[in-house]
N, C-alpha and C. Protein backbone atom coordinates (compact mmCIF):
# COMPACT_ATOMS: atom_id res chain seq x y z
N UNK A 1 -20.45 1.18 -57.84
CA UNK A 1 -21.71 1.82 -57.61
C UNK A 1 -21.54 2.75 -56.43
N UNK A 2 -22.04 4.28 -56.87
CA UNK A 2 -21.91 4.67 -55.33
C UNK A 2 -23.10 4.50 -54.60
N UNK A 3 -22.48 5.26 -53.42
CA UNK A 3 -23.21 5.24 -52.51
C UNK A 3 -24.47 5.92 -51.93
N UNK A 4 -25.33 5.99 -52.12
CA UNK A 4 -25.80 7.62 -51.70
C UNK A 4 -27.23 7.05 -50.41
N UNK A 5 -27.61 7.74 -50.11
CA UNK A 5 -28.64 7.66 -48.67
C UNK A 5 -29.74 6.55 -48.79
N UNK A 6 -30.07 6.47 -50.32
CA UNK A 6 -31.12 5.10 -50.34
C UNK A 6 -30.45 3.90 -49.98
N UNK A 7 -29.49 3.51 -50.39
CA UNK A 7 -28.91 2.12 -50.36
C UNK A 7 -28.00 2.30 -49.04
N UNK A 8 -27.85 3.29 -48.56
CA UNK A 8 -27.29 2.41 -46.84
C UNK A 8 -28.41 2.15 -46.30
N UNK A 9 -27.56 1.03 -45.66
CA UNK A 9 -28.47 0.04 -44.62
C UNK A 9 -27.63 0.31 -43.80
N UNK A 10 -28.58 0.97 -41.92
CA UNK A 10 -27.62 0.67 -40.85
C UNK A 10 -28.05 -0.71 -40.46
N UNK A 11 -26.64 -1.11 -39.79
CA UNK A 11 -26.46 -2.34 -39.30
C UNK A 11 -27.30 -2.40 -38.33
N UNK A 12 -27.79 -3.78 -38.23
CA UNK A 12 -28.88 -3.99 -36.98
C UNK A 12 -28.24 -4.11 -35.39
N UNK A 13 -28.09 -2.89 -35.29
CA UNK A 13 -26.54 -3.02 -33.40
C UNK A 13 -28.09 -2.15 -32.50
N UNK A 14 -28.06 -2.76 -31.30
CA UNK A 14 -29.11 -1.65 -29.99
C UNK A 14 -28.45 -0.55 -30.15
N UNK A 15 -29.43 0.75 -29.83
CA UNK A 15 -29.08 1.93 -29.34
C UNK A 15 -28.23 3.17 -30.28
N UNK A 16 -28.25 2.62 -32.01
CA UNK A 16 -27.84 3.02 -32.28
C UNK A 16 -28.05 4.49 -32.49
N UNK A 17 -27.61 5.68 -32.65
CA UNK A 17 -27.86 7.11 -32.66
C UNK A 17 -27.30 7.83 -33.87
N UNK A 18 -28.21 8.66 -34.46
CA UNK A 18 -26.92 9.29 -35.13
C UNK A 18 -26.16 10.36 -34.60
N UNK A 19 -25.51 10.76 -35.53
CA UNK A 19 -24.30 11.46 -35.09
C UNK A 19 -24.03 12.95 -35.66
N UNK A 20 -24.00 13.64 -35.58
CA UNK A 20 -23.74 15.23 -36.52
C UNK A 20 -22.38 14.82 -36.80
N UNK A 21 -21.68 15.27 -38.26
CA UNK A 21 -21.02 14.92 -38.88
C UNK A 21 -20.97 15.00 -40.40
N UNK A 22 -19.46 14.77 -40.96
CA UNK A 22 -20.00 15.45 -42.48
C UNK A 22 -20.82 14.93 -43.08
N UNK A 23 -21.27 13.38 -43.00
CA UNK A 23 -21.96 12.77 -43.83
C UNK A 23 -23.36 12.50 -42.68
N UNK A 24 -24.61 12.47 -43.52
CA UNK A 24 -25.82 12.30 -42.61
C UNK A 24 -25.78 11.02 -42.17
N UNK A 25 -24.97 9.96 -42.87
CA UNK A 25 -25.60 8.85 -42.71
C UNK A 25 -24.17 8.16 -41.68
N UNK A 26 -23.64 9.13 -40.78
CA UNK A 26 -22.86 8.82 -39.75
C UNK A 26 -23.99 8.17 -38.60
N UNK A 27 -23.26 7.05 -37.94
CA UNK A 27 -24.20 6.09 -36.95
C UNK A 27 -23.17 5.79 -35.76
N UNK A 28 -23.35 5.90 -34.51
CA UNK A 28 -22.89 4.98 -33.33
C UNK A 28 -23.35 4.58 -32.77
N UNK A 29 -23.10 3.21 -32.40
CA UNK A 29 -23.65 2.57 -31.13
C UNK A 29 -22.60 2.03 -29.80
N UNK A 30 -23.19 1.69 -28.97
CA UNK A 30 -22.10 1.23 -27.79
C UNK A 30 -21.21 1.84 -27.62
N UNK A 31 -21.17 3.38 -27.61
CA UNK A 31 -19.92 3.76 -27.48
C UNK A 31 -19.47 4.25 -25.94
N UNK A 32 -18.38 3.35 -25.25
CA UNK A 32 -17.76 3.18 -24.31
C UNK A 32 -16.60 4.00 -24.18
N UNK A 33 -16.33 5.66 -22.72
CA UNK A 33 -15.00 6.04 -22.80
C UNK A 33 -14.78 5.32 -21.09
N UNK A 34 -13.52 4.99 -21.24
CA UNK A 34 -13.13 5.06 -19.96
C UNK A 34 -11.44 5.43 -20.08
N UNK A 35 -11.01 5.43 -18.74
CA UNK A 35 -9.43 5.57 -18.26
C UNK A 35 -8.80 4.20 -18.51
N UNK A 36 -7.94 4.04 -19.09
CA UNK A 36 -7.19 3.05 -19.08
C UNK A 36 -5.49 2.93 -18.55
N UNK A 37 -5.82 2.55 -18.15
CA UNK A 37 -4.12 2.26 -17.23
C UNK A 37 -3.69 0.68 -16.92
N UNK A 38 -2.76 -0.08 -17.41
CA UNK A 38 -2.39 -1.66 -16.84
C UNK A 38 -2.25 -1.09 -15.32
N UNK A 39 -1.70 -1.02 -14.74
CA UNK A 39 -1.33 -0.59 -13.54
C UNK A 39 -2.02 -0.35 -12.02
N UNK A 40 -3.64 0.51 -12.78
CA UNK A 40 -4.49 0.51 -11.95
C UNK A 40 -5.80 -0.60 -11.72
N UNK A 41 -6.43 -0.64 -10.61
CA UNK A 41 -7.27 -1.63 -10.41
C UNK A 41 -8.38 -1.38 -11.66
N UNK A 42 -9.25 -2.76 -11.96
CA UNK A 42 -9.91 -2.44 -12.97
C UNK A 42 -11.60 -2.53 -12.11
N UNK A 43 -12.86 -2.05 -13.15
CA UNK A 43 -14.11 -2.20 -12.65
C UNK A 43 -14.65 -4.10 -12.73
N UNK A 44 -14.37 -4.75 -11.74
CA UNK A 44 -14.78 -6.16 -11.84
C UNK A 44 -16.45 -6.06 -11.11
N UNK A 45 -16.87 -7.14 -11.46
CA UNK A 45 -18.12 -7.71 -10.46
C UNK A 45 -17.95 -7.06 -9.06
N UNK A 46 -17.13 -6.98 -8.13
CA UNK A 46 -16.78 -6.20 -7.26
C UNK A 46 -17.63 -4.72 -6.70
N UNK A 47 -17.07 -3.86 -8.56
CA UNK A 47 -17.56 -2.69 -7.89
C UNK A 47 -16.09 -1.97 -8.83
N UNK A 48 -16.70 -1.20 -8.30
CA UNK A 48 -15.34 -0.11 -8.17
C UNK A 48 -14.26 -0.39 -6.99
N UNK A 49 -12.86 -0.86 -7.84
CA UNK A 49 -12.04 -1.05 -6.79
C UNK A 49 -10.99 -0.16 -6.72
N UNK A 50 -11.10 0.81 -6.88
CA UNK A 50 -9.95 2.05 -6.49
C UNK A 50 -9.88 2.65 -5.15
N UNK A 51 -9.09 2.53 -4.61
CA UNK A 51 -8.93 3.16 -3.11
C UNK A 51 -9.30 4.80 -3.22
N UNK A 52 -9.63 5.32 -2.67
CA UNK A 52 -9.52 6.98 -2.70
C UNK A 52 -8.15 7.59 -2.15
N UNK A 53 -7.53 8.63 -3.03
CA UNK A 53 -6.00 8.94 -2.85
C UNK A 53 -6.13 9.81 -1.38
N UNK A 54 -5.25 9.57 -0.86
CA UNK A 54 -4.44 10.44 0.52
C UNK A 54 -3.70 11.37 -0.06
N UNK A 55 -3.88 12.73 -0.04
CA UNK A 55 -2.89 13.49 -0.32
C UNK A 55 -2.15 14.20 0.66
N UNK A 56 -2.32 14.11 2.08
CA UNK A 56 -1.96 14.61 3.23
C UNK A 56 -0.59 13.62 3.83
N UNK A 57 0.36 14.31 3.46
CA UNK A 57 2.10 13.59 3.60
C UNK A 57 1.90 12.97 5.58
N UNK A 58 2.54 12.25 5.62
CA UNK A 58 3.18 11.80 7.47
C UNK A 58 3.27 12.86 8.23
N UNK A 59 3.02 12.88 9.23
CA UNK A 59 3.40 13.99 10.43
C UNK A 59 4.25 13.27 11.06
N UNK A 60 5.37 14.33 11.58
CA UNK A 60 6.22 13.91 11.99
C UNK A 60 6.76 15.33 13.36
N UNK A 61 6.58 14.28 14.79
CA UNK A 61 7.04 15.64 15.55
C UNK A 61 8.48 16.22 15.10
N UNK A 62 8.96 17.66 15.95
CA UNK A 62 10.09 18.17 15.50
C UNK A 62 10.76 18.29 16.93
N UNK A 63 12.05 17.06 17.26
CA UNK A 63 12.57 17.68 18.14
C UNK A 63 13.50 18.83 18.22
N UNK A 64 14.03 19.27 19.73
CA UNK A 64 14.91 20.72 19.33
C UNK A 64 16.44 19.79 18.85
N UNK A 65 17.24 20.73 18.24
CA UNK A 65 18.50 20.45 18.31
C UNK A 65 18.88 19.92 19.97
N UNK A 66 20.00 19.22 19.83
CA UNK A 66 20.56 18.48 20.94
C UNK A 66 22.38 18.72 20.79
N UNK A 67 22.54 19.54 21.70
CA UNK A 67 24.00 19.45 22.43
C UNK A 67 25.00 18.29 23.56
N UNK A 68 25.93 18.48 23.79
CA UNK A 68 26.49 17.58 25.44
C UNK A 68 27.50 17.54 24.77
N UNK A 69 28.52 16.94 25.80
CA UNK A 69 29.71 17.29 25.81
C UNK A 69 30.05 15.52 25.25
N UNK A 70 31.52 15.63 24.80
CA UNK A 70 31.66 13.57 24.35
C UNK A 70 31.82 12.57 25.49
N UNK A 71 31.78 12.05 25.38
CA UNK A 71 31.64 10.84 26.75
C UNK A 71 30.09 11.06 27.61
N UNK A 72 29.62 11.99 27.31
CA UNK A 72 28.65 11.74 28.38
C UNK A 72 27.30 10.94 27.42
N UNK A 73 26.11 10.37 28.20
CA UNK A 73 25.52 9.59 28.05
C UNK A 73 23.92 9.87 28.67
N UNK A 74 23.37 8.79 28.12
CA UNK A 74 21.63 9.15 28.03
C UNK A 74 21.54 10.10 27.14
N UNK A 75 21.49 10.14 25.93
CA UNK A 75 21.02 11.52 24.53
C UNK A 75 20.80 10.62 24.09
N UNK A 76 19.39 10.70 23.43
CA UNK A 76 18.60 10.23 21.78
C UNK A 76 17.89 11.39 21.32
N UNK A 77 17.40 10.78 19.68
CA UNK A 77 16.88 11.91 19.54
C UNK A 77 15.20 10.93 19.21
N UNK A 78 14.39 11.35 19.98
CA UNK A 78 12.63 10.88 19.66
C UNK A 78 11.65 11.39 18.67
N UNK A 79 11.61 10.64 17.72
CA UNK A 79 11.00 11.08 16.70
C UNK A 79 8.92 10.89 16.92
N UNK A 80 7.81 11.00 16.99
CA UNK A 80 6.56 10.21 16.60
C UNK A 80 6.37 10.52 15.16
N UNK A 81 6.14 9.35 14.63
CA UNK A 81 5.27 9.44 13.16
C UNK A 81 3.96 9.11 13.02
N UNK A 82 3.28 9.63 12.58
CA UNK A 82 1.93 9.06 12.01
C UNK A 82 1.15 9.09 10.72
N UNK A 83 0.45 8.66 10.41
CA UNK A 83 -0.11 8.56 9.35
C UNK A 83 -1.13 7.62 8.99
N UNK A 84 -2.57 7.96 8.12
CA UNK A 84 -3.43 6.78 8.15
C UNK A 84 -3.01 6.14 7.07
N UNK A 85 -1.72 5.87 6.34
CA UNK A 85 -1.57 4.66 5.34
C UNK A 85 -0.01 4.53 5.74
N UNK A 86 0.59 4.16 6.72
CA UNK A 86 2.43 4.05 7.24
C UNK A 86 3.23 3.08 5.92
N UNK A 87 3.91 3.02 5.32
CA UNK A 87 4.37 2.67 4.27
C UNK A 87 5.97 2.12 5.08
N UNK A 88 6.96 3.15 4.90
CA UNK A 88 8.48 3.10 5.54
C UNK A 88 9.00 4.48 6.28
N UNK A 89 9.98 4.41 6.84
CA UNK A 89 10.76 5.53 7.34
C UNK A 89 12.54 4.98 7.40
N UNK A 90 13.23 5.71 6.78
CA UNK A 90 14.52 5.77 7.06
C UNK A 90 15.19 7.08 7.88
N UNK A 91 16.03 6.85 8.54
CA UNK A 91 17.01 7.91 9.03
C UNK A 91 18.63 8.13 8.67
N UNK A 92 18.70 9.23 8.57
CA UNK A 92 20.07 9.29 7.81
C UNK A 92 20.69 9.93 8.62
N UNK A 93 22.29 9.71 8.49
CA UNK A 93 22.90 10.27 9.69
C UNK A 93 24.36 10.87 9.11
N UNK A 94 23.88 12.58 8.56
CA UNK A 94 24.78 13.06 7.69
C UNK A 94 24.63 12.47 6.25
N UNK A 95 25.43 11.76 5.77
CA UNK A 95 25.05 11.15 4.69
C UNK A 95 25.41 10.02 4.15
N UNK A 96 24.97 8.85 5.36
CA UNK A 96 24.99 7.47 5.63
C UNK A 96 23.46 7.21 6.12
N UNK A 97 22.83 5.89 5.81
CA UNK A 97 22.00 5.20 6.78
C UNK A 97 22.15 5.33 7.55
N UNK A 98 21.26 5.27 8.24
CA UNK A 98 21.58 5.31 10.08
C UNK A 98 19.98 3.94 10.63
N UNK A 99 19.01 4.24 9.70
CA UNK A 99 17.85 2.91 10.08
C UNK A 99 17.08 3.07 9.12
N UNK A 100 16.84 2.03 8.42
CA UNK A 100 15.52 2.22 7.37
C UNK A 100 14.61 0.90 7.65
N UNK A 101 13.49 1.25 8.20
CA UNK A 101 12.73 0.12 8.47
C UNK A 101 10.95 0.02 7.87
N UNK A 102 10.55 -0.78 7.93
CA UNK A 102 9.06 -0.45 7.60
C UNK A 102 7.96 0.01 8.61
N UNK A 103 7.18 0.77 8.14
CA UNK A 103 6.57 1.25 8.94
C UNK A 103 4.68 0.77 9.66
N UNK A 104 4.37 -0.30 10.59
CA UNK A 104 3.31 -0.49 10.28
C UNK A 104 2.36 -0.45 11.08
N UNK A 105 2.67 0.42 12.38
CA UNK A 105 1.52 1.00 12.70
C UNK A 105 1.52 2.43 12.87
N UNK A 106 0.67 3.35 13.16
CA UNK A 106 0.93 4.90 13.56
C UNK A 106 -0.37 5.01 14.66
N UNK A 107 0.17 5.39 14.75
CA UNK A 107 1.26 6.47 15.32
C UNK A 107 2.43 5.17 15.50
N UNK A 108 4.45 5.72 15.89
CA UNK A 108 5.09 5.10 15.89
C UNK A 108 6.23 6.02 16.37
N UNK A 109 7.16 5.61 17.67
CA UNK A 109 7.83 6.25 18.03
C UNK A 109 9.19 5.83 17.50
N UNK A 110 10.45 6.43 16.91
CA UNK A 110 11.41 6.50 16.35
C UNK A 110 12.47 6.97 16.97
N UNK A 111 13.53 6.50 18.07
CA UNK A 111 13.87 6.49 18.55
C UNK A 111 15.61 6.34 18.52
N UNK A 112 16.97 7.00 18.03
CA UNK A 112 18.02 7.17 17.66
C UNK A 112 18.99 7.30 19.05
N UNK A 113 19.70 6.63 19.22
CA UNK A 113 20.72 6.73 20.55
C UNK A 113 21.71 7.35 20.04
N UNK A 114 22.07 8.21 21.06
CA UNK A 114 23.52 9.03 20.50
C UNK A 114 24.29 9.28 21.23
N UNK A 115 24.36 7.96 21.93
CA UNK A 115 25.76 7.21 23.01
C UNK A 115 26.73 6.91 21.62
N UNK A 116 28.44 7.35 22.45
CA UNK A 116 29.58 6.97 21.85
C UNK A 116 29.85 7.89 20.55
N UNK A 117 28.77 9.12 20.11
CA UNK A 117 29.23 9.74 18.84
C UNK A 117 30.59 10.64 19.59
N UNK A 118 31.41 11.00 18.76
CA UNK A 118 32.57 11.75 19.03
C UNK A 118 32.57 13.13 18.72
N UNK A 119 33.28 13.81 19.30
CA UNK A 119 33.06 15.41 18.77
C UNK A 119 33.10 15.29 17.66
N UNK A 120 31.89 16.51 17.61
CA UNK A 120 31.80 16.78 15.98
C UNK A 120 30.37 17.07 15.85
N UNK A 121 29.92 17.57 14.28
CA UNK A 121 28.66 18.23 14.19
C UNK A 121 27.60 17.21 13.32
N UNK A 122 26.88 16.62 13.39
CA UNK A 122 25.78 15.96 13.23
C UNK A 122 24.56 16.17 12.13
N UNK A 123 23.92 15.85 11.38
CA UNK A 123 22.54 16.40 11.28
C UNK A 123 21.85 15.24 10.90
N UNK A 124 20.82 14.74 12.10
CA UNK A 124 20.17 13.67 11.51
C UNK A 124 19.06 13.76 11.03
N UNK A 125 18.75 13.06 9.99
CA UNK A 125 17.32 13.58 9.42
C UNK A 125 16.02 11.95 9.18
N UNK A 126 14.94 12.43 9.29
CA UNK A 126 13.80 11.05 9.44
C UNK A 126 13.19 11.43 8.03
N UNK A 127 12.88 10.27 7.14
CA UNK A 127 11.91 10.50 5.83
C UNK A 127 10.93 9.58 6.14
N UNK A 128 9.63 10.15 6.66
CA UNK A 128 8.64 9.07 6.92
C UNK A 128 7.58 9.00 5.00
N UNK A 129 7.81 8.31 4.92
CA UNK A 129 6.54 7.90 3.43
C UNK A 129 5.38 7.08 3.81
N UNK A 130 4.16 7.37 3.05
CA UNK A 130 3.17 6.81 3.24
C UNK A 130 2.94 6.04 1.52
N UNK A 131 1.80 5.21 1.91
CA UNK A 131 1.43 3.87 0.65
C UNK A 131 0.95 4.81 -0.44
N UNK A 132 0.74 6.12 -0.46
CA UNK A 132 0.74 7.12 -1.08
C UNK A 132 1.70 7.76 -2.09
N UNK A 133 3.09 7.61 -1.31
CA UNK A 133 4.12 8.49 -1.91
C UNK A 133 4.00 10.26 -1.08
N UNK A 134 3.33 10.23 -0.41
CA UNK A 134 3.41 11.18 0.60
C UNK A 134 4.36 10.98 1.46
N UNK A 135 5.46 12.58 1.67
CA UNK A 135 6.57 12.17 2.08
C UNK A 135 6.97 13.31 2.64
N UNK A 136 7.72 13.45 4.04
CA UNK A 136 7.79 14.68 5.04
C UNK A 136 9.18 13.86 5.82
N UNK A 137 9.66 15.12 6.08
CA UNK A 137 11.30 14.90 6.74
C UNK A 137 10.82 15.99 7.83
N UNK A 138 12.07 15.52 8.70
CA UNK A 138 12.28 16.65 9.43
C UNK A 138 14.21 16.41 9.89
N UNK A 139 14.50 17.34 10.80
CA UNK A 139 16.17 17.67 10.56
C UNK A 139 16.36 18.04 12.28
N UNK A 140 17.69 16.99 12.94
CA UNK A 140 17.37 17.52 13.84
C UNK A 140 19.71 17.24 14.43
N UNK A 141 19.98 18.55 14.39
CA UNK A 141 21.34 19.05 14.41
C UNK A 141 21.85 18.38 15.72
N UNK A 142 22.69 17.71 15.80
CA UNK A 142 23.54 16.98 17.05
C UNK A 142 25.09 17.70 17.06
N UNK A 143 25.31 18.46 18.18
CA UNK A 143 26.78 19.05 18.33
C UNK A 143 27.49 18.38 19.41
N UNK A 144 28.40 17.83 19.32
CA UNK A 144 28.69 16.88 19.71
C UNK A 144 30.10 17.92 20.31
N UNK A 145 30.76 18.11 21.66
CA UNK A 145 31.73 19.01 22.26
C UNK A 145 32.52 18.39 22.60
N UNK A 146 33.75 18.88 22.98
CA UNK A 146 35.00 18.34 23.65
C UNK A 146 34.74 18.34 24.98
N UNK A 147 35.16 17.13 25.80
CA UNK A 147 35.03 17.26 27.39
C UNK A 147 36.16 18.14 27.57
N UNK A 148 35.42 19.23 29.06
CA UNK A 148 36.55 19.57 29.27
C UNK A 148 36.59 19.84 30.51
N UNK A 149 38.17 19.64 30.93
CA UNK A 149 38.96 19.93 32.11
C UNK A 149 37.99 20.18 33.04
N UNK A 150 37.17 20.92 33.26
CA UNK A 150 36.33 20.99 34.50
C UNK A 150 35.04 19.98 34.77
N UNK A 151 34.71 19.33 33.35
CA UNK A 151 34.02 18.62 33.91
C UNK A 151 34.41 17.10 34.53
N UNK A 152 35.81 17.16 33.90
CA UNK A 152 36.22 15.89 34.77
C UNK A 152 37.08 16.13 36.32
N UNK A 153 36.68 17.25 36.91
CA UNK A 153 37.37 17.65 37.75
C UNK A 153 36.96 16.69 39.25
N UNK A 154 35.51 16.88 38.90
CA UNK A 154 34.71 15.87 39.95
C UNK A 154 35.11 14.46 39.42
N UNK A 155 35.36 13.98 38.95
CA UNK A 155 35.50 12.69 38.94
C UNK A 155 37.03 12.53 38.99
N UNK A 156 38.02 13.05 38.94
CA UNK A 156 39.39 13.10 39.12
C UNK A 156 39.30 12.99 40.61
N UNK A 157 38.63 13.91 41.68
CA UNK A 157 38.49 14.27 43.19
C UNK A 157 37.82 12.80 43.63
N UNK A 158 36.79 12.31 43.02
CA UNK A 158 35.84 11.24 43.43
C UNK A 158 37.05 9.92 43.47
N UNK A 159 37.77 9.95 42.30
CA UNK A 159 38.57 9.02 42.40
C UNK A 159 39.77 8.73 43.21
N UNK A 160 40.46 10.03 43.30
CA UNK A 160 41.17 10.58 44.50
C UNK A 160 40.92 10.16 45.89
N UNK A 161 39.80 10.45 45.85
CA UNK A 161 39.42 10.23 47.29
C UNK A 161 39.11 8.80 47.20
N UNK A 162 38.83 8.00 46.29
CA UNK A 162 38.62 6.77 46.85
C UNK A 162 39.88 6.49 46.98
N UNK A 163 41.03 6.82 46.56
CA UNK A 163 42.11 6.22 46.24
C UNK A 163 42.82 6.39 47.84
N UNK A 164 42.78 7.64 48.29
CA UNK A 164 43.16 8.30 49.81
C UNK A 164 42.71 7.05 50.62
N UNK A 165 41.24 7.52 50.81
CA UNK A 165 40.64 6.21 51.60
C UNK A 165 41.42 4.97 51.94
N UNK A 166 41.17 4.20 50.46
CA UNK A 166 42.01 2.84 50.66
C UNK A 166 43.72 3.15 51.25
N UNK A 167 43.85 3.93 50.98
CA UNK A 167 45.54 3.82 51.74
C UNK A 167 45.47 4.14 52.88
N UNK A 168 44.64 4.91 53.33
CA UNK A 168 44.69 5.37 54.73
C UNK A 168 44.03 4.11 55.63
N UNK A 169 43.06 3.48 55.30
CA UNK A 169 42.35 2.70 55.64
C UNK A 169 43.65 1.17 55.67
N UNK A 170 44.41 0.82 54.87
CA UNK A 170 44.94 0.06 54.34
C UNK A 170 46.27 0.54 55.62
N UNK A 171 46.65 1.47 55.89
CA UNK A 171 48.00 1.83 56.81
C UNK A 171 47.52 1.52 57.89
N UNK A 172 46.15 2.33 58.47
CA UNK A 172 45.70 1.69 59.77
C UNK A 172 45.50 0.37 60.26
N UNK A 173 45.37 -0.55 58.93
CA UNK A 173 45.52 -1.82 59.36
C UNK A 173 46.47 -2.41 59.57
N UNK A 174 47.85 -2.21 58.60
CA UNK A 174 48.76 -2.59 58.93
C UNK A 174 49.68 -2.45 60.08
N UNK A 175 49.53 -0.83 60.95
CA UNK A 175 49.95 -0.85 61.55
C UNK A 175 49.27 -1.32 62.89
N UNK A 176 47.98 -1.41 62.94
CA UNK A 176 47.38 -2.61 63.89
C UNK A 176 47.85 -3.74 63.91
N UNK A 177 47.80 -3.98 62.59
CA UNK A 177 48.52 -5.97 63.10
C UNK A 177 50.34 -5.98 63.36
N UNK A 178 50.59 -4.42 63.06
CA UNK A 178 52.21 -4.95 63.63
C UNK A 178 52.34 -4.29 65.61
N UNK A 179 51.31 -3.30 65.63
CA UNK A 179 51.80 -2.80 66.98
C UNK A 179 50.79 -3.76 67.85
């Protein structure tokens, strides 16, 4: 038997509406769109539980490049990070680790010693990330020099002279306790 407009019956559902469409006797009710994702928070009793996104990456100061000669001492390089969601920061040193730690308050000072590196050319770099995936580097070049000859000149003389001292100091005594 077909069908035709006398003999449908819409189903007894609330709110039902019709619909424009090929057939007149198109009907919806309850019809629900939303976003679906496993991944993201869902609408519970709660509320709406979605955080609002940060799209503004870490700040990160920029120090200058840093020179000195090898052996000498006191050089770091000082990084501040900040950010209102701190996630992690690693530092790389050329293209090794050098510190990867977590990050959990900000502002946060980052701090690299660069006692004992040997001549040679450097480039260390900071990747601060936020709980975002917001993510900012910065690059900061270490030239690392050969000591040379003049600067150990003072300390060749310093040693010298202590060395004079004690002998001279050291003869006058001896020849006190023999004359």
């Amino acid at each position: 038997m077909a069908h035709g407009a006398e003999e449908y019956r819409a189903p007894d559902l609330d709110n039902s509406d019709s619909v424009p469409g090929p057939s007149r006797d198109s009907r919806v009710d309850d019809l629900f769109v939303r976003k679906y994702c496993t991944d993201l928070p869902e609408h519970g009793h709660y509320g709406l539980m979605e955080m609002p996104l940060d799209l503004t990456p870490p700040t990160i100061s920029q120090p200058a490049d840093i020179n000195f000669s090898e052996g000498s001492t006191g050089h770091s390089i000082v990084w501040n990070i900040s950010d209102e969601n701190p996630r992690n920061y690693t530092v790389w040193m050329n293209d090794t680790v050098h510190t990867s730690d977590a990050w959990n308050s900000s502002p946060m000072e980052v701090t690299v010693g660069l006692d004992g590196l040997e001549e040679g050319y450097y480039i260390f770099a900071i990747i601060a990330v936020d709980n975002y995936v917001g993510v900012n580097i910065d690059l900061v070049a270490v030239n690392v020099t050969a000591a040379r000859l003049s600067e150990w000149i003072p300390l060749v003389a310093v040693g010298a002279g202590s060395v004079l001292v004690v002998v001279v100091v050291g003869y006058v005594f001896v020849r006190k306790k023999k004359g």
